[in-house]
Each structure stands twice: as C-alpha cells, then as structure tokens.
N, C-alpha and C. Protein backbone atom coordinates (compact mmCIF):
# COMPACT_ATOMS: atom_id res chain seq x y z
N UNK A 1 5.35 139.97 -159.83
CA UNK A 1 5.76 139.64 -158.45
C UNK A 1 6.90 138.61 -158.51
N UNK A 2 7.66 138.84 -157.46
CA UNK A 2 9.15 137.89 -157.84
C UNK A 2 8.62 136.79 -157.13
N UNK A 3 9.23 135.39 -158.04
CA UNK A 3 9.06 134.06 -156.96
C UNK A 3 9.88 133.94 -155.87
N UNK A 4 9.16 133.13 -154.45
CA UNK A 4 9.94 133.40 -153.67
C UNK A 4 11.05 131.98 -153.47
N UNK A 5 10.80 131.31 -154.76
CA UNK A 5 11.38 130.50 -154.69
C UNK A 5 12.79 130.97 -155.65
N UNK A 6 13.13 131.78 -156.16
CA UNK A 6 13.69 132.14 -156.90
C UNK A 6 14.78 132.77 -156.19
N UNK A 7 14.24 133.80 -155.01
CA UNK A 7 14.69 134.33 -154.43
C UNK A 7 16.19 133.72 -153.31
N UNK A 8 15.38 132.59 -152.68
CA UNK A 8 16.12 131.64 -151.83
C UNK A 8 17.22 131.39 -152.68
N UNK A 9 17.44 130.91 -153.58
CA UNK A 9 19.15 130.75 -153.67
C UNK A 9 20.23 132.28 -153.65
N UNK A 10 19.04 133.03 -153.94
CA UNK A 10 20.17 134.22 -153.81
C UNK A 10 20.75 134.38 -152.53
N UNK A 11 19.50 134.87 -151.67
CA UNK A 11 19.75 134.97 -150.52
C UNK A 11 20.53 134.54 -149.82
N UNK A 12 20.70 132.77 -150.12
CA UNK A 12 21.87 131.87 -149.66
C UNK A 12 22.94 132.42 -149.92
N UNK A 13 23.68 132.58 -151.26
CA UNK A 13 24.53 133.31 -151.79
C UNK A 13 25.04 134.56 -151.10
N UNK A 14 24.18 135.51 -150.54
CA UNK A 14 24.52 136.29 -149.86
C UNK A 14 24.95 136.02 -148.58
N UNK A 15 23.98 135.32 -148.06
CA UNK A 15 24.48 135.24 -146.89
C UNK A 15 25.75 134.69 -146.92
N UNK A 16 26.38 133.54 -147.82
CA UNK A 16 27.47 132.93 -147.77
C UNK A 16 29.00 133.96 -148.21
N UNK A 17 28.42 134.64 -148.67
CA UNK A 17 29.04 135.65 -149.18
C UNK A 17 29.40 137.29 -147.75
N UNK A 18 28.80 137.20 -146.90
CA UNK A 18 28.85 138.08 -146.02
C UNK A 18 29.98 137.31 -144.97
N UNK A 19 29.30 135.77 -144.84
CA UNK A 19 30.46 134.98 -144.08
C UNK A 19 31.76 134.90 -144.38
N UNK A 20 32.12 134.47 -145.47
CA UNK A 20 33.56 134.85 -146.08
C UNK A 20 34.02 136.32 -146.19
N UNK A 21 33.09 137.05 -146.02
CA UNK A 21 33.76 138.17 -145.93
C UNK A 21 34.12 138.64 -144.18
N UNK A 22 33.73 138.54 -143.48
CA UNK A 22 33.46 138.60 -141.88
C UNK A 22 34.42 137.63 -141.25
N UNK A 23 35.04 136.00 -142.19
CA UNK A 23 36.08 135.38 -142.09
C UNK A 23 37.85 136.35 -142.63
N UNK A 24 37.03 136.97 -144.08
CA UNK A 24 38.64 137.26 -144.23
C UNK A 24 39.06 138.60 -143.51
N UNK A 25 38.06 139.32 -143.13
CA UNK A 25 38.24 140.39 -141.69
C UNK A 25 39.10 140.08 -140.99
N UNK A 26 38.07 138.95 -140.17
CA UNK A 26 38.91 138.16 -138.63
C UNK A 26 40.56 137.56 -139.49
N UNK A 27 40.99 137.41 -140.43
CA UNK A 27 42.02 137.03 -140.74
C UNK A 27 43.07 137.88 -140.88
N UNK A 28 42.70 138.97 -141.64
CA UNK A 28 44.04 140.02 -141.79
C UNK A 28 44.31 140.82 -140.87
N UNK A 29 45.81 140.95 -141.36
CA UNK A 29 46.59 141.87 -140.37
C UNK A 29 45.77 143.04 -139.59
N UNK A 30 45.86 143.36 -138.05
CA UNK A 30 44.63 143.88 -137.66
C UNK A 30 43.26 144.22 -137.71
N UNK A 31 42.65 142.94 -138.13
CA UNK A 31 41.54 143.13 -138.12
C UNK A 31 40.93 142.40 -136.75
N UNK A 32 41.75 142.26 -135.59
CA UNK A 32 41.22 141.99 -134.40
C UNK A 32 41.21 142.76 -133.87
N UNK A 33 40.65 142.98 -132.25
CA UNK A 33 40.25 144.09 -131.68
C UNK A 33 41.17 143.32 -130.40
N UNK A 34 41.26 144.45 -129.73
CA UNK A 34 42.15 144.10 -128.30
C UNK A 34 41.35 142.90 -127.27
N UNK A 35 40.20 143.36 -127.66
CA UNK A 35 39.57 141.88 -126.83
C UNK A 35 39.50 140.99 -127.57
N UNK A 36 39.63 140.86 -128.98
CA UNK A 36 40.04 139.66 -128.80
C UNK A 36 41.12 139.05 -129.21
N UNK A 37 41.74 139.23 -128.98
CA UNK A 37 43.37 139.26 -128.66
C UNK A 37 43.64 138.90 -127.50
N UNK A 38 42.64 139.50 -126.54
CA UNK A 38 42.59 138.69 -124.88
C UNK A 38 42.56 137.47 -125.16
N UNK A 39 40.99 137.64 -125.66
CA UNK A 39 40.24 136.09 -125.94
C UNK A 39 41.14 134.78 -126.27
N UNK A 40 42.19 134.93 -127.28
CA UNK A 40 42.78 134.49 -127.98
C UNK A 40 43.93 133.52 -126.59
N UNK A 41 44.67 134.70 -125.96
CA UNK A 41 45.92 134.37 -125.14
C UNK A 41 44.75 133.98 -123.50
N UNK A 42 43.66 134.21 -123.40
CA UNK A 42 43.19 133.81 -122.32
C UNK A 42 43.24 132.17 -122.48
N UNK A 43 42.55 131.78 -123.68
CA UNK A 43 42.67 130.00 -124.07
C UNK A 43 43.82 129.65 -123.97
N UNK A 44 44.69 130.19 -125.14
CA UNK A 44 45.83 129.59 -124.38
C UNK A 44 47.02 129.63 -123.32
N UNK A 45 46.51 130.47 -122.56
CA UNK A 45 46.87 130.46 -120.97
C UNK A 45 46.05 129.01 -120.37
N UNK A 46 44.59 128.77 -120.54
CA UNK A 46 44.26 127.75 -119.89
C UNK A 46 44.86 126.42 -120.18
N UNK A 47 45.28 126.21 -121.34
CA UNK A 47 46.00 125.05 -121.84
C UNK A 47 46.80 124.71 -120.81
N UNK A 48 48.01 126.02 -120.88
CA UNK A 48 49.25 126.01 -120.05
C UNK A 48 49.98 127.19 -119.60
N UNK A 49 50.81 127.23 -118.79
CA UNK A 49 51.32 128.41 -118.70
C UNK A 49 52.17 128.61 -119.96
N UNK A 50 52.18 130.35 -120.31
CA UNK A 50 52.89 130.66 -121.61
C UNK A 50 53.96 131.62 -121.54
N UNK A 51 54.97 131.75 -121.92
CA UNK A 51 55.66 133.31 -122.07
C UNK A 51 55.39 134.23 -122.46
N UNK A 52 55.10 135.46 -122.61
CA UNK A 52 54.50 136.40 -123.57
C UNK A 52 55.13 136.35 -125.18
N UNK A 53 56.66 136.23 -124.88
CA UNK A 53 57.05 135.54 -126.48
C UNK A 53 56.05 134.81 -127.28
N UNK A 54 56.12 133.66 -126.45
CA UNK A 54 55.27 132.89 -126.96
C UNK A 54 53.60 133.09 -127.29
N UNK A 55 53.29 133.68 -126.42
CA UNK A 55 51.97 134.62 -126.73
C UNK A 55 51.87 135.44 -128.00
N UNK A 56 52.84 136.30 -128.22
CA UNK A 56 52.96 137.57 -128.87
C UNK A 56 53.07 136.66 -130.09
N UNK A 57 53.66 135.26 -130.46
CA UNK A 57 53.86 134.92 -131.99
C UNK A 57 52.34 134.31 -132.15
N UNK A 58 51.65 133.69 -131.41
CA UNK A 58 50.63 132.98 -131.79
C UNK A 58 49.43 134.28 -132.31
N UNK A 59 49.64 135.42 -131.57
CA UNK A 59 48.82 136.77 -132.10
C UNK A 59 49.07 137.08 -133.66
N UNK A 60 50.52 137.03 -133.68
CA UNK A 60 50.58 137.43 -135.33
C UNK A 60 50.47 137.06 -136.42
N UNK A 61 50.44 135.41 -135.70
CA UNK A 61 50.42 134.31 -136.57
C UNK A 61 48.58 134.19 -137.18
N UNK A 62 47.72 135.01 -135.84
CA UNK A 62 46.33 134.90 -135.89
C UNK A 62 46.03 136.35 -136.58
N UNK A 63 47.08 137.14 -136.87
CA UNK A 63 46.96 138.60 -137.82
C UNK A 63 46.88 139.66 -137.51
N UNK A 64 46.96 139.08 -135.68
CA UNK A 64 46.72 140.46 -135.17
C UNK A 64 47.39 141.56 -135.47
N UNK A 65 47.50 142.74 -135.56
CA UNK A 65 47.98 144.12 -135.63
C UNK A 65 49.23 144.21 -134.21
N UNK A 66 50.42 144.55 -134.78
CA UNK A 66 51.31 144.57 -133.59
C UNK A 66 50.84 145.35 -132.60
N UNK A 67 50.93 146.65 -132.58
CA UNK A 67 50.11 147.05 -131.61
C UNK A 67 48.93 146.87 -130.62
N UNK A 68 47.81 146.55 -131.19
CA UNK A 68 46.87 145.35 -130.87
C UNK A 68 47.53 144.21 -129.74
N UNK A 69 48.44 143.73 -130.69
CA UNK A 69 48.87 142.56 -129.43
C UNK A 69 49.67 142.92 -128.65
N UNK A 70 50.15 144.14 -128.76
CA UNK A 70 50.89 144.65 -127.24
C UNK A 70 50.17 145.06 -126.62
N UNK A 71 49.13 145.75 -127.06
CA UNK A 71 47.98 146.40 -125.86
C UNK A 71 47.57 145.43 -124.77
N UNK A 72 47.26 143.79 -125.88
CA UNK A 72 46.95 143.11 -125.38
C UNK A 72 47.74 142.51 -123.70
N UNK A 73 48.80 142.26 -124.51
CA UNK A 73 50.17 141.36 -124.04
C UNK A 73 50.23 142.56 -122.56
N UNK A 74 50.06 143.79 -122.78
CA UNK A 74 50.45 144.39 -121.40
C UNK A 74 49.40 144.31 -120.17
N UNK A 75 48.16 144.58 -121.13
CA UNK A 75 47.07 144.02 -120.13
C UNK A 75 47.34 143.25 -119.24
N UNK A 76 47.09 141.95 -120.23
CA UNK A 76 47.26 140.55 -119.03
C UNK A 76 48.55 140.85 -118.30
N UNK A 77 49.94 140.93 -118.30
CA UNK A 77 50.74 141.43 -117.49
C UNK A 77 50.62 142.22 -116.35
N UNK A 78 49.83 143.15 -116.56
CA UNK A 78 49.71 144.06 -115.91
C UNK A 78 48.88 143.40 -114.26
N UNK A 79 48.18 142.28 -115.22
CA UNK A 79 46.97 141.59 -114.10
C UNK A 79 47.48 140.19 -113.44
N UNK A 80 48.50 140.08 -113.93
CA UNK A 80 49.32 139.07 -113.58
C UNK A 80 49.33 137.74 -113.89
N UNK A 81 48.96 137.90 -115.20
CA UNK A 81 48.21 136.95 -116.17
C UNK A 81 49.45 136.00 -116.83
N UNK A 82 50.67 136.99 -117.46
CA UNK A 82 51.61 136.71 -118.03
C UNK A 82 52.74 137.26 -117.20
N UNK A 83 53.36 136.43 -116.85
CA UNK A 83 54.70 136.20 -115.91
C UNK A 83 56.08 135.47 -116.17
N UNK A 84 56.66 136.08 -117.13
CA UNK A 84 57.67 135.86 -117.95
C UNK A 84 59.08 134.90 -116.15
N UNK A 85 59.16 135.36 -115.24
CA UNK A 85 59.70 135.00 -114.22
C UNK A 85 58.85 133.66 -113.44
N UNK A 86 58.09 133.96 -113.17
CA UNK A 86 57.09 132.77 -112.78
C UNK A 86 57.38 131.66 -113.97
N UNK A 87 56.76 131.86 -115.28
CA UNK A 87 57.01 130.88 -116.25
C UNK A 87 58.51 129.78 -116.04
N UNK A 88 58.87 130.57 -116.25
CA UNK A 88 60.81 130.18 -116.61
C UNK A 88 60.99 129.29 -115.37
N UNK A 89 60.29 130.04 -114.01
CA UNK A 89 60.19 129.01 -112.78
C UNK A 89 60.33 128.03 -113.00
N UNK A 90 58.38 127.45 -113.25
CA UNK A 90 57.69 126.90 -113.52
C UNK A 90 58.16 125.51 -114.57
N UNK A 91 58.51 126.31 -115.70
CA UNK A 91 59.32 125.45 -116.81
C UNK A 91 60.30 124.45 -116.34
N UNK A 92 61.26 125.43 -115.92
CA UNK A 92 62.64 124.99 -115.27
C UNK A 92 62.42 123.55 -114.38
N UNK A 93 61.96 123.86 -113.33
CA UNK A 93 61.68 122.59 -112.24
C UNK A 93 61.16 121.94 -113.09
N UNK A 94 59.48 121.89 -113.89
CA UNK A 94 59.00 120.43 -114.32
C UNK A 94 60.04 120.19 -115.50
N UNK A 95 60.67 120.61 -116.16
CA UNK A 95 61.42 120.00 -117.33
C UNK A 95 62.75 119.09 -116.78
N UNK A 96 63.25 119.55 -115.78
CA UNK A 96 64.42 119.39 -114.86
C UNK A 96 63.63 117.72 -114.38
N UNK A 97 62.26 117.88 -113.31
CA UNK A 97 61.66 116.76 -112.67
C UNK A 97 61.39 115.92 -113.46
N UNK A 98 60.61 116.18 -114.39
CA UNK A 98 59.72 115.40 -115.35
C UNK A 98 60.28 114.89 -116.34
N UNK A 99 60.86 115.54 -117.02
CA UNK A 99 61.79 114.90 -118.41
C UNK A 99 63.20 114.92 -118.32
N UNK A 100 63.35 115.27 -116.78
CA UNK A 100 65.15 114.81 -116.87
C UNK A 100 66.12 115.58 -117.66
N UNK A 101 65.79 117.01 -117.62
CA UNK A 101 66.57 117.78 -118.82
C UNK A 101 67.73 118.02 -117.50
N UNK A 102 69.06 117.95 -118.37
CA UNK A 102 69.84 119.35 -117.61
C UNK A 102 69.54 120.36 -117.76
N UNK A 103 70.45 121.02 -117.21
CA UNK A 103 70.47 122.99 -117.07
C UNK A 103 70.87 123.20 -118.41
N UNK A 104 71.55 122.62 -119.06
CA UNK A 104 72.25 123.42 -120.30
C UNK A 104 70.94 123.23 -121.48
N UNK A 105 69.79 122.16 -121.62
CA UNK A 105 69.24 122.11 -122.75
C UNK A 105 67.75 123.28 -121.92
N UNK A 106 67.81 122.86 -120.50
CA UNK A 106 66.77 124.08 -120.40
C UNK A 106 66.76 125.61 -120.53
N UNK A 107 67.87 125.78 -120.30
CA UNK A 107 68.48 127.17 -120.58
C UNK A 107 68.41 127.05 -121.98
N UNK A 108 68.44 126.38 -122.93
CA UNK A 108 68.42 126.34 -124.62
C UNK A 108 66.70 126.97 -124.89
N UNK A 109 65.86 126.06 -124.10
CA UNK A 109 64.65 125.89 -124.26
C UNK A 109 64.04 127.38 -123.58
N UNK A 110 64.78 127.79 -122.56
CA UNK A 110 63.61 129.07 -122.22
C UNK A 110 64.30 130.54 -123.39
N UNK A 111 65.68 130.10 -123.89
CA UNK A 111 65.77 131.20 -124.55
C UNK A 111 65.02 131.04 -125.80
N UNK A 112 64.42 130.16 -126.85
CA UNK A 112 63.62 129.14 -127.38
C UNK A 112 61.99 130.54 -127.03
N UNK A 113 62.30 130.33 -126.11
CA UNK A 113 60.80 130.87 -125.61
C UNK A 113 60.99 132.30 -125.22
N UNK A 114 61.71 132.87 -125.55
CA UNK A 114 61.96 134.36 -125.14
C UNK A 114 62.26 134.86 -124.06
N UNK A 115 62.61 133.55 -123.34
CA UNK A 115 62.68 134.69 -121.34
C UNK A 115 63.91 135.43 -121.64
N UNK A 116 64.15 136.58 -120.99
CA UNK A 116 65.50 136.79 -120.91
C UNK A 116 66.30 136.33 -120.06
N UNK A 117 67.33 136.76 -120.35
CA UNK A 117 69.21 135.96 -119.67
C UNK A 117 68.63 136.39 -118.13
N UNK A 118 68.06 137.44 -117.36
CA UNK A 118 67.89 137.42 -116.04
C UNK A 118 67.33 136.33 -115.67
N UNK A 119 65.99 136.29 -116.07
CA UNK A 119 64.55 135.29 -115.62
C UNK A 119 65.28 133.84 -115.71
N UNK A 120 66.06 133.87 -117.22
CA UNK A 120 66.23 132.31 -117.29
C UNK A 120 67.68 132.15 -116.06
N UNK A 121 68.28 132.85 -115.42
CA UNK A 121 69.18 132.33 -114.70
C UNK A 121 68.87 132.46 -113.28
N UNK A 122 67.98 133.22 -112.88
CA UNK A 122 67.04 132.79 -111.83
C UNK A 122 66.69 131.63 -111.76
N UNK A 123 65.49 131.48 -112.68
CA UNK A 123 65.03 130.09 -112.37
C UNK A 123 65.70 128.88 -112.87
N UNK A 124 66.86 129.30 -113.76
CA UNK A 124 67.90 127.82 -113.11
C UNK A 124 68.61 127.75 -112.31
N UNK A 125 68.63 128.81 -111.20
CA UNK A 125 69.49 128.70 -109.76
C UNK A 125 68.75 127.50 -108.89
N UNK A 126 67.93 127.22 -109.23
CA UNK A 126 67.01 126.10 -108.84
C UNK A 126 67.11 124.53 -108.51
N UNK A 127 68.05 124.82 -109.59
CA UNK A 127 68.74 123.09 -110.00
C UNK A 127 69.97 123.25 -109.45
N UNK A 128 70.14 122.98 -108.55
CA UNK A 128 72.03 122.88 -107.92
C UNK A 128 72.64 121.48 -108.40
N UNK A 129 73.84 121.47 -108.39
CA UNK A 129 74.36 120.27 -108.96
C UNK A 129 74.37 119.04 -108.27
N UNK A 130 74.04 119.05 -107.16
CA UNK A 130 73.76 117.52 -106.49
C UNK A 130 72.16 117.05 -106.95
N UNK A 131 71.23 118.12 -107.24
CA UNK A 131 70.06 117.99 -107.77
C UNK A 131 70.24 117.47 -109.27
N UNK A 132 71.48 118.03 -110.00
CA UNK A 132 71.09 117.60 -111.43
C UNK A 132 72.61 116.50 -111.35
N UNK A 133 72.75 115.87 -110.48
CA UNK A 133 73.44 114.66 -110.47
C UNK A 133 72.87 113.59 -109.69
N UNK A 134 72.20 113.96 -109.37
CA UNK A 134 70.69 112.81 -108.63
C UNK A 134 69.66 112.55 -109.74
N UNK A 135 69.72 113.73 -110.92
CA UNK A 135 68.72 112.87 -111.83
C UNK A 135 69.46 112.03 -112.90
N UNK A 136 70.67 112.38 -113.03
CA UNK A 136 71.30 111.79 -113.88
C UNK A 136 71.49 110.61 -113.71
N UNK A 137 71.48 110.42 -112.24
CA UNK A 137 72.12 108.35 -111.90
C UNK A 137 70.21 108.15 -112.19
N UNK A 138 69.51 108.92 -111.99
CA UNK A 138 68.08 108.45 -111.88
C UNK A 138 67.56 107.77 -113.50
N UNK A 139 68.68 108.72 -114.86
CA UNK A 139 68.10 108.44 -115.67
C UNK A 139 68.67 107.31 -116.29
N UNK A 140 70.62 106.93 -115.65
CA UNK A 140 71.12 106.01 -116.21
C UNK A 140 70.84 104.85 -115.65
N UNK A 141 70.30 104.42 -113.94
CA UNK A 141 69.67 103.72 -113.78
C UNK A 141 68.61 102.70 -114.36
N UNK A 142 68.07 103.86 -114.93
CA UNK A 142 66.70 103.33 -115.15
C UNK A 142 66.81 102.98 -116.68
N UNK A 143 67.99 103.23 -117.42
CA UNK A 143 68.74 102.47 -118.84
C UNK A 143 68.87 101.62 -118.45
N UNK A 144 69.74 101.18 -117.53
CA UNK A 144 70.73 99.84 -116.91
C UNK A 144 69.73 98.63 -116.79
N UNK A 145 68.47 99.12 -116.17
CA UNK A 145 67.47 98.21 -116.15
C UNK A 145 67.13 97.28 -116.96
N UNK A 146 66.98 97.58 -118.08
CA UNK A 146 66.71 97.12 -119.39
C UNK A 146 67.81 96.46 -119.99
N UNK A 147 69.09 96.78 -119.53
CA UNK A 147 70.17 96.57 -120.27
C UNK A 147 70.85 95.03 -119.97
N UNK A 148 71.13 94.32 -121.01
CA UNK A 148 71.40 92.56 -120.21
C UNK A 148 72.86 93.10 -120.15
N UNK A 149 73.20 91.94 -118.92
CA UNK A 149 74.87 92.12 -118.81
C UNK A 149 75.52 91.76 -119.31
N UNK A 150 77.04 92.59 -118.97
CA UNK A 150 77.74 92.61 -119.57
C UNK A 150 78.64 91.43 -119.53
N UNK A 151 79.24 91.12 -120.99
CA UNK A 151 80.01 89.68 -120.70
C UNK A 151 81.40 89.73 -120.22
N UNK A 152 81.56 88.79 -119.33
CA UNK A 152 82.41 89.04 -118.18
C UNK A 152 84.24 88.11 -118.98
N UNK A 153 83.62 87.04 -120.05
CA UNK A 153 84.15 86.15 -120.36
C UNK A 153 84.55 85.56 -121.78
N UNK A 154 85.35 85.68 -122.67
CA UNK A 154 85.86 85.34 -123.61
C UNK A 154 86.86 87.15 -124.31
N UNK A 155 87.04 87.46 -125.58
CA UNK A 155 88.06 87.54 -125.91
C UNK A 155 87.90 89.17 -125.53
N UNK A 156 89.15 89.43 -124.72
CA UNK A 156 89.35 90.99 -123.82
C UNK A 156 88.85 91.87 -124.83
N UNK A 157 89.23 92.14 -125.90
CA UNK A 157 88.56 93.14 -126.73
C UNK A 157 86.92 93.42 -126.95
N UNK A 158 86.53 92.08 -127.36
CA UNK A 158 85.21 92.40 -127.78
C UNK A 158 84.42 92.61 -126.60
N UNK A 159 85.26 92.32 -125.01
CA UNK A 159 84.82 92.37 -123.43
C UNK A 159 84.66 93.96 -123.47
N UNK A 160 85.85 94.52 -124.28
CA UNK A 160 86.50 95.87 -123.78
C UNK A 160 85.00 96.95 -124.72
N UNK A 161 85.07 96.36 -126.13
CA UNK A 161 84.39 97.05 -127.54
C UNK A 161 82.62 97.06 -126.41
N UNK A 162 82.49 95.99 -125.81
CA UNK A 162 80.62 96.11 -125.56
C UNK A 162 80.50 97.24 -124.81
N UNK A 163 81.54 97.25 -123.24
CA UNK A 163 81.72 98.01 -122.49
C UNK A 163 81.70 99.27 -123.11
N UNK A 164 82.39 99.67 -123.85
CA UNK A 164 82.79 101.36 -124.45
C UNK A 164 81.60 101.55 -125.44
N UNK A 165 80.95 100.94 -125.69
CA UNK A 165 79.87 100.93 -126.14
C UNK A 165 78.41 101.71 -126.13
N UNK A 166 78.34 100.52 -124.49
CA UNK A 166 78.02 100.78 -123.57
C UNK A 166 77.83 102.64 -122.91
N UNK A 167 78.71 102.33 -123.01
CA UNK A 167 79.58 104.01 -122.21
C UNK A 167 79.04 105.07 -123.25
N UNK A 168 79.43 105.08 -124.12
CA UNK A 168 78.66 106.00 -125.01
C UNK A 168 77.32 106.13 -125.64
N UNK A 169 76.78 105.23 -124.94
CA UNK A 169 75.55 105.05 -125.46
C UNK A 169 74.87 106.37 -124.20
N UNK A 170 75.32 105.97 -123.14
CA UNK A 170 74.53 106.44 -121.63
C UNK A 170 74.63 107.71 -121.32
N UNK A 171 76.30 107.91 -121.77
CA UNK A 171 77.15 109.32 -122.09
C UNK A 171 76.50 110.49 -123.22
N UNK A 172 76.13 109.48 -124.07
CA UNK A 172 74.86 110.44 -125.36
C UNK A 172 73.47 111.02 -124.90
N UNK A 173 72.90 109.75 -124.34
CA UNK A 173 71.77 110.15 -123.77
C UNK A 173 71.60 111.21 -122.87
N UNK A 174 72.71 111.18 -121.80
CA UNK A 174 72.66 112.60 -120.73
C UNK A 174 73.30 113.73 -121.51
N UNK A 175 74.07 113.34 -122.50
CA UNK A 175 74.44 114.68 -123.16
C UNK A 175 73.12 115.28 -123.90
N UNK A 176 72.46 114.69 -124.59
CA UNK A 176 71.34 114.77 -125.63
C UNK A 176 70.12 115.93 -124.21
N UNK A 177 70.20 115.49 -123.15
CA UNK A 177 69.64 116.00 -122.11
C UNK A 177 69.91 116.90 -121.81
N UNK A 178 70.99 117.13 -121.93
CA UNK A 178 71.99 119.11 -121.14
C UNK A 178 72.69 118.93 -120.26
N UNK A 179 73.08 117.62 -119.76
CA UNK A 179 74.39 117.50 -118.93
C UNK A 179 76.05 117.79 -119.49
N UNK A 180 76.21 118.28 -118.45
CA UNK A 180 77.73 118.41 -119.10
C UNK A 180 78.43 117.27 -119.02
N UNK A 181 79.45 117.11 -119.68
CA UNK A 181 80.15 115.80 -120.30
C UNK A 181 81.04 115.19 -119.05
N UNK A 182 81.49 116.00 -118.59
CA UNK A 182 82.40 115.38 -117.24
C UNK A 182 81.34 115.12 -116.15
N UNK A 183 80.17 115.17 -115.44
CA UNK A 183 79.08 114.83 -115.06
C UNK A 183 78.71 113.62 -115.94
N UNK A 184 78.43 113.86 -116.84
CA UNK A 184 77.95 112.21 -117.92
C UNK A 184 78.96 111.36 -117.79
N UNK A 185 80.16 111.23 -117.59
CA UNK A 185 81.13 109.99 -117.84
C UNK A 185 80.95 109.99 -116.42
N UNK A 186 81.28 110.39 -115.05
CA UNK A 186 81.54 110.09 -113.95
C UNK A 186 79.98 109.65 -113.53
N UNK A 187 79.30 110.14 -113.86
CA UNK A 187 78.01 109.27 -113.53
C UNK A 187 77.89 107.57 -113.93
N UNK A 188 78.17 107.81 -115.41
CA UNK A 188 78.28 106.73 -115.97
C UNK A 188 79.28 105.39 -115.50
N UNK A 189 80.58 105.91 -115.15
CA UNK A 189 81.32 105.30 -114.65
C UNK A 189 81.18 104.81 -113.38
N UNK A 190 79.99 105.75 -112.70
CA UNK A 190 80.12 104.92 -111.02
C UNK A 190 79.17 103.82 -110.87
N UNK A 191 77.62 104.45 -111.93
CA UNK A 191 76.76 103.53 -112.03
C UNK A 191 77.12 101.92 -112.59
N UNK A 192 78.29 101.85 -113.61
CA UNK A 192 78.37 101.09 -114.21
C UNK A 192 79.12 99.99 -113.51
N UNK A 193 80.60 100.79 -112.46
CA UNK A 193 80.72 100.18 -112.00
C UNK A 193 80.19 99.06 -110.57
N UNK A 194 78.81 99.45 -110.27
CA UNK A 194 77.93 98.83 -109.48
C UNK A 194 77.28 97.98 -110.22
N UNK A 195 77.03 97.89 -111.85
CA UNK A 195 76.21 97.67 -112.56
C UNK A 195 77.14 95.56 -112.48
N UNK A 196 78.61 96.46 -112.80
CA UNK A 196 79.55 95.04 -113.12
C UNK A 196 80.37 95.35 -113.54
N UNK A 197 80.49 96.42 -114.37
CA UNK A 197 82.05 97.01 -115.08
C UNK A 197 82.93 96.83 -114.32
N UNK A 198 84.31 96.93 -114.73
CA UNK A 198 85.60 97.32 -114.10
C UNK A 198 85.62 99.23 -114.91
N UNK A 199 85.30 99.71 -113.77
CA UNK A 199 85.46 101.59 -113.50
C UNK A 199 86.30 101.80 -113.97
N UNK A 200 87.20 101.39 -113.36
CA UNK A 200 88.88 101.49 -114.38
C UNK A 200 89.17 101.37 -115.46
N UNK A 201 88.51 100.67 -116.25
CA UNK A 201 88.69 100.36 -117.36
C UNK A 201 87.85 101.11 -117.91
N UNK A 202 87.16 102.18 -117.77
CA UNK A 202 86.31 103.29 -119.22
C UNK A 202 86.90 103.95 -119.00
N UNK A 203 86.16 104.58 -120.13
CA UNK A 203 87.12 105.59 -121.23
C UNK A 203 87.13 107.23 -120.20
N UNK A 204 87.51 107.94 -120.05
CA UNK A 204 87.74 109.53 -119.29
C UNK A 204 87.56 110.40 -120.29
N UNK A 205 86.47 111.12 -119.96
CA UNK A 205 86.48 112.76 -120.76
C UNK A 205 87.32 113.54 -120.69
C-alpha cells in the first residue's frame, strides 16, 4: 500500500506543475479568448478613457492573437465602449485645461495615440486662439510669481543679459508646451512688460 505521506509531495508537484502550465497558456500568442480580451480593455477603460490604438497594443503586449483583439476591439466599439472621436475630445480639452499644452504638442500626443488626422483636428477645433492665448499669459503669469525682480539699476548690459534671459526662459517653457513661437514672445513680452520690463527692449521672433 503506498504511503500517503509519500504521496503529498507529489501531488504538490503536480498541482504546481498544472499552474505553470495554465500560466504559460494565458501567456502566449492567442491563447486568450475574446472574452477575455474584453475583460482585459473593460479594466482598462475603467482606469480611463482609452483609444483603441492604445487598447489594441496593451492586447498584444498581453499575447493576445490579432484577430482575437480585433474581434474584441470591434465589439466594444460597436457598444460604444471605444470612441476614438469622443477620446481625442476628451484628451484635447483636459490636456489644453489641465496641463496647459498647446495645440501643436496635443496634436503630437493624440497622433502618439493613434487617432487619426480627422478625429485629431476635430477635437482641436476646440481650442481657438484667444483660448490658447489666455492659457499662455495663465502659464507665464504664474512663472512671474515666483520670479524676483528684475534689476532696474547698475551696468545696462548685465540689466539687458538678466532680461533676455529671462525671455527665454518663459519663451522655452511655452514652446516645450506646443505654442507657437510668435504667440510665446508676444505673450512674453506683454506680460513682462506689466511685470517691469521695458517691452521694447526684448528680443522679436
């Protein structure tokens, strides 16, 4: 008669052995099933809203079978789950509100994410230019704050060197953002000159 104490480590063994195998399943290239492939893009839909781009790489990246994740990817579409136009919306305004992007680095960022040239120029019709020149004094403002003034007094150059300095420092930052460059200096230049500058005296794009 076999001991049954003998037995128990096998058993363990097996069982541990069925798990790694049932892991490297769920790992390779189609070895998911269309549900769960839902499963997968339903979570991260709850996170946040997603693009299907962006959907479709996190599937392959998880092994799914291309096909598989289009079955998937059309589903939810179909149900109005994934909204490549809505998204780009969505994106557009909070990146624009929230982090102060221009149009030019968000338009970087939704092609980044797969929308196409339609969707993404829709939803940057959104941002008109008095809108993305209201955030710009909003963002150099809120530099200036922090910034001690400028010295009004001793030798014209090193008056002239802080100033231009200055200027390119504020000029980088909205560029680094997606503003265009003639927007960045004339912003810069009007704020500054309220700030204390002489306007006249910076530099012109």
């Amino acid at each position: 008669m076999d001991d049954p104490e003998e037995r128990r480590p096998q058993a363990r063994r097996e069982r541990r052995g069925r798990r790694r195998s049932a892991r490297t399943e769920q790992e390779l290239p189609g070895g998911g099933t269309e549900a769960q492939a839902k499963d997968v893009c339903l979570r991260l839909l709850t996170d946040r809203a997603r693009s299907r781009s962006e959907l479709a790489t996190k599937l392959e990246q998880k092994g799914f079978a291309s096909d598989v994740a289009e079955r998937a990817l059309d589903r939810l579409t179909e149900v109005g789950l994934i909204d490549d136009a809505d998204f780009a919306n969505q994106w557009a305004r909070s990146r624009h509100l929230h982090a102060g992007k221009g149009k030019r680095a968000i338009a970087l960022e939704l092609r980044r994410k797969g929308i196409d040239a339609d969707d993404a120029a829709a939803a940057l019709e959104q941002i008109d230019t008095a809108d993305e020149r209201e955030r710009a004094i909003e963002l150099v403002r809120k530099k200036l704050r922090t910034q001690p003034p400028l010295p009004t007094e001793g030798d014209r150059r090193e008056i002239a060197a802080e100033r231009d300095k200055l200027v390119r420092r504020l000029v980088g930052m909205l560029a680094r953002r997606g503003y265009a460059q003639g927007m960045a200096f004339d912003v810069v230049r009007e704020e500054l000159a309220t700030f204390g500058a002489d306007a006249n005296d910076l530099p012109h794009d």
